[in-house]
Protein backbone atom coordinates (compact mmCIF):
# COMPACT_ATOMS: atom_id res chain seq x y z
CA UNK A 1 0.00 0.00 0.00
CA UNK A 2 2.67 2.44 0.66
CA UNK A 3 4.21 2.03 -2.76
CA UNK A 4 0.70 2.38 -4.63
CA UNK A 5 -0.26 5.31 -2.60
CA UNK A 6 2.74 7.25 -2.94
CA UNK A 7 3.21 6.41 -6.88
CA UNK A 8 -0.64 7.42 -6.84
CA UNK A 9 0.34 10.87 -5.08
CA UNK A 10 3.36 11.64 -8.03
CA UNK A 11 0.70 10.70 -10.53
CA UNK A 12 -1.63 13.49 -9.17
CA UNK A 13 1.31 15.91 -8.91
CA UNK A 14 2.04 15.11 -12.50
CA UNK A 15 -0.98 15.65 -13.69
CA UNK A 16 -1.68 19.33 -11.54
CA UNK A 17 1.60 20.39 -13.52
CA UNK A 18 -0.21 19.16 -16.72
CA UNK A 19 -2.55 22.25 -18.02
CA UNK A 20 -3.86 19.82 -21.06
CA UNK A 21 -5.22 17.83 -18.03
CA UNK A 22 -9.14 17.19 -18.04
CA UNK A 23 -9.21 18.53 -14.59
CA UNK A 24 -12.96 17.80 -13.63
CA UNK A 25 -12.54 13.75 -14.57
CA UNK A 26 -9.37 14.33 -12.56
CA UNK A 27 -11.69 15.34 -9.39
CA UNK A 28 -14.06 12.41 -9.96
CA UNK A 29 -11.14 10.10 -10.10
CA UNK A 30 -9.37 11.38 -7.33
CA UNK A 31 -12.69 11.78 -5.18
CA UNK A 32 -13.27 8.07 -5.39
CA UNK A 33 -9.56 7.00 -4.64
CA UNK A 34 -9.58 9.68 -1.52
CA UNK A 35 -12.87 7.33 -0.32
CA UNK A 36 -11.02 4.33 -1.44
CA UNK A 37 -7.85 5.39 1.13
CA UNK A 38 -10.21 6.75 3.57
CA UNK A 39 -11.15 3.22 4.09
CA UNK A 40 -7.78 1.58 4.30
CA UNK A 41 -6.90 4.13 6.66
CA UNK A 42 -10.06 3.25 8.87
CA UNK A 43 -9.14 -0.75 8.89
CA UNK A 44 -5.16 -0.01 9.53
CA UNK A 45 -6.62 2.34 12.53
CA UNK A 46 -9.06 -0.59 13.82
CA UNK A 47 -6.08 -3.21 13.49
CA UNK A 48 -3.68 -0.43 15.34
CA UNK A 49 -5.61 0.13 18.19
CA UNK A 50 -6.74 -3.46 18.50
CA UNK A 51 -3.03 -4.86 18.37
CA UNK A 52 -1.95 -1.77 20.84
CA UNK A 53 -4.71 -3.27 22.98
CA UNK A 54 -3.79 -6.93 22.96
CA UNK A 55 -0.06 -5.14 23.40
CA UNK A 56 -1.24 -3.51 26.78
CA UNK A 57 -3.35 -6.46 28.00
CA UNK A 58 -0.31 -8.90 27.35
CA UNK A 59 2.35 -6.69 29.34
CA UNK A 60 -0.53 -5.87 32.03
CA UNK A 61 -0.97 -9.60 32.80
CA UNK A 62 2.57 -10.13 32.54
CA UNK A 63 2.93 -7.43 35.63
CA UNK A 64 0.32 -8.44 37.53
CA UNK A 65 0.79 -12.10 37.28
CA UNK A 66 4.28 -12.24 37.12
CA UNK A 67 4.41 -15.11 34.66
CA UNK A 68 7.52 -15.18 32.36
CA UNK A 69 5.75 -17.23 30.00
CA UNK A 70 4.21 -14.31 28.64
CA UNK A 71 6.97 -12.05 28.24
CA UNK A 72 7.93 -13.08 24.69
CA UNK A 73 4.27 -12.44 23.85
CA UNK A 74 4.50 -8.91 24.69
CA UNK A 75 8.04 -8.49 23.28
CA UNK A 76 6.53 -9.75 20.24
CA UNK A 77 3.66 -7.41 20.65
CA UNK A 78 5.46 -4.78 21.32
CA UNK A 79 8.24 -4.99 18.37
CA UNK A 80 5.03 -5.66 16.14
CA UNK A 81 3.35 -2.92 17.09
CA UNK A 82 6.00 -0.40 15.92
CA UNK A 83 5.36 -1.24 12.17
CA UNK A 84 1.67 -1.26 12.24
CA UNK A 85 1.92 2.37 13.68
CA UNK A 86 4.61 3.67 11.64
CA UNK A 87 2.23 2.42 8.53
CA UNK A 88 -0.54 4.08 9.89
CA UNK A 89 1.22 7.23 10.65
CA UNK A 90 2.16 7.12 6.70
CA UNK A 91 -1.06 6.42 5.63
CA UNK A 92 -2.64 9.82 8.08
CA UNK A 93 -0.22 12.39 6.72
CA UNK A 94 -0.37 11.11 3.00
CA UNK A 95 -3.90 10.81 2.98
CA UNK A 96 -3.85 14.69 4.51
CA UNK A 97 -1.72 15.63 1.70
CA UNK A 98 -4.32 14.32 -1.04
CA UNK A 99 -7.02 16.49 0.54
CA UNK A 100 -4.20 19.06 0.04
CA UNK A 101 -4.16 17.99 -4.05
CA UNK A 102 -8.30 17.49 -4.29
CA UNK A 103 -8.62 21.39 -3.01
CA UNK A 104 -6.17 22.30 -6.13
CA UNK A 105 -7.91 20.29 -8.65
CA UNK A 106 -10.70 21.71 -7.74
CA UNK A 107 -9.02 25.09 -7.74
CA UNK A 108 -8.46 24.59 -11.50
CA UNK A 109 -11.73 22.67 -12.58
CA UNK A 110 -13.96 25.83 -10.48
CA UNK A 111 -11.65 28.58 -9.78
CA UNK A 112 -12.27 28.50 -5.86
CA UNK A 113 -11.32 26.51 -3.19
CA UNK A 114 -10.02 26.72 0.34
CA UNK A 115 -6.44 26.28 -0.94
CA UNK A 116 -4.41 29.40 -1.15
């Protein structure tokens, strides 16, 4: 997904530097892959917080209970969890960023937008 979404990204760039562009398919296209990400983002976020969860639960038991079984669980867990949050991190702030590229495509298909 990362390498898809950011060759998607240059793609859009490419095409806002293109003025032979048909700007207003552009903004359908790009509307529908926005909702497309939106989604991945929302699944990555539910697996996240559910791993961070099972992450928290694991090294709780493991202090309260004091069993060492469980402690490579949690390390597990733990170095897992690092991944799935630097992945979601990526997907927040490039997903941001395509809002930032919808507002100038639409910009150049209505001559308005929020963008400055």
């Amino acid at each position: 997904m990362t390498k898809y979404l950011t060759e998607y990204r240059k793609y859009i760039l490419s095409c806002l530097e293109n003025e032979n562009c048909d700007f207003k398919q552009l903004l359908d296209y790009h509307t529908e892959k926005i909702r497309f990400f939106q989604h991945e983002r929302l699944i990555h976020l539910i697996v996240t917080v559910l791993f961070a969860l099972c992450t928290v639960g694991v090294l709780t038991a493991v202090a309260i209970t004091q069993t060492l079984v469980l402690i490579p669980l949690g390390v597990l867990l733990l170095v897992l969890l690092i991944p799935y949050i630097k992945h979601y991190y990526f997907l927040e702030n490039t997903v941001q960023l395509l809002y930032k590229d919808y507002d100038k495509i639409y910009k150049k298909v209505y001559g308005f937008s929020q963008e400055a």
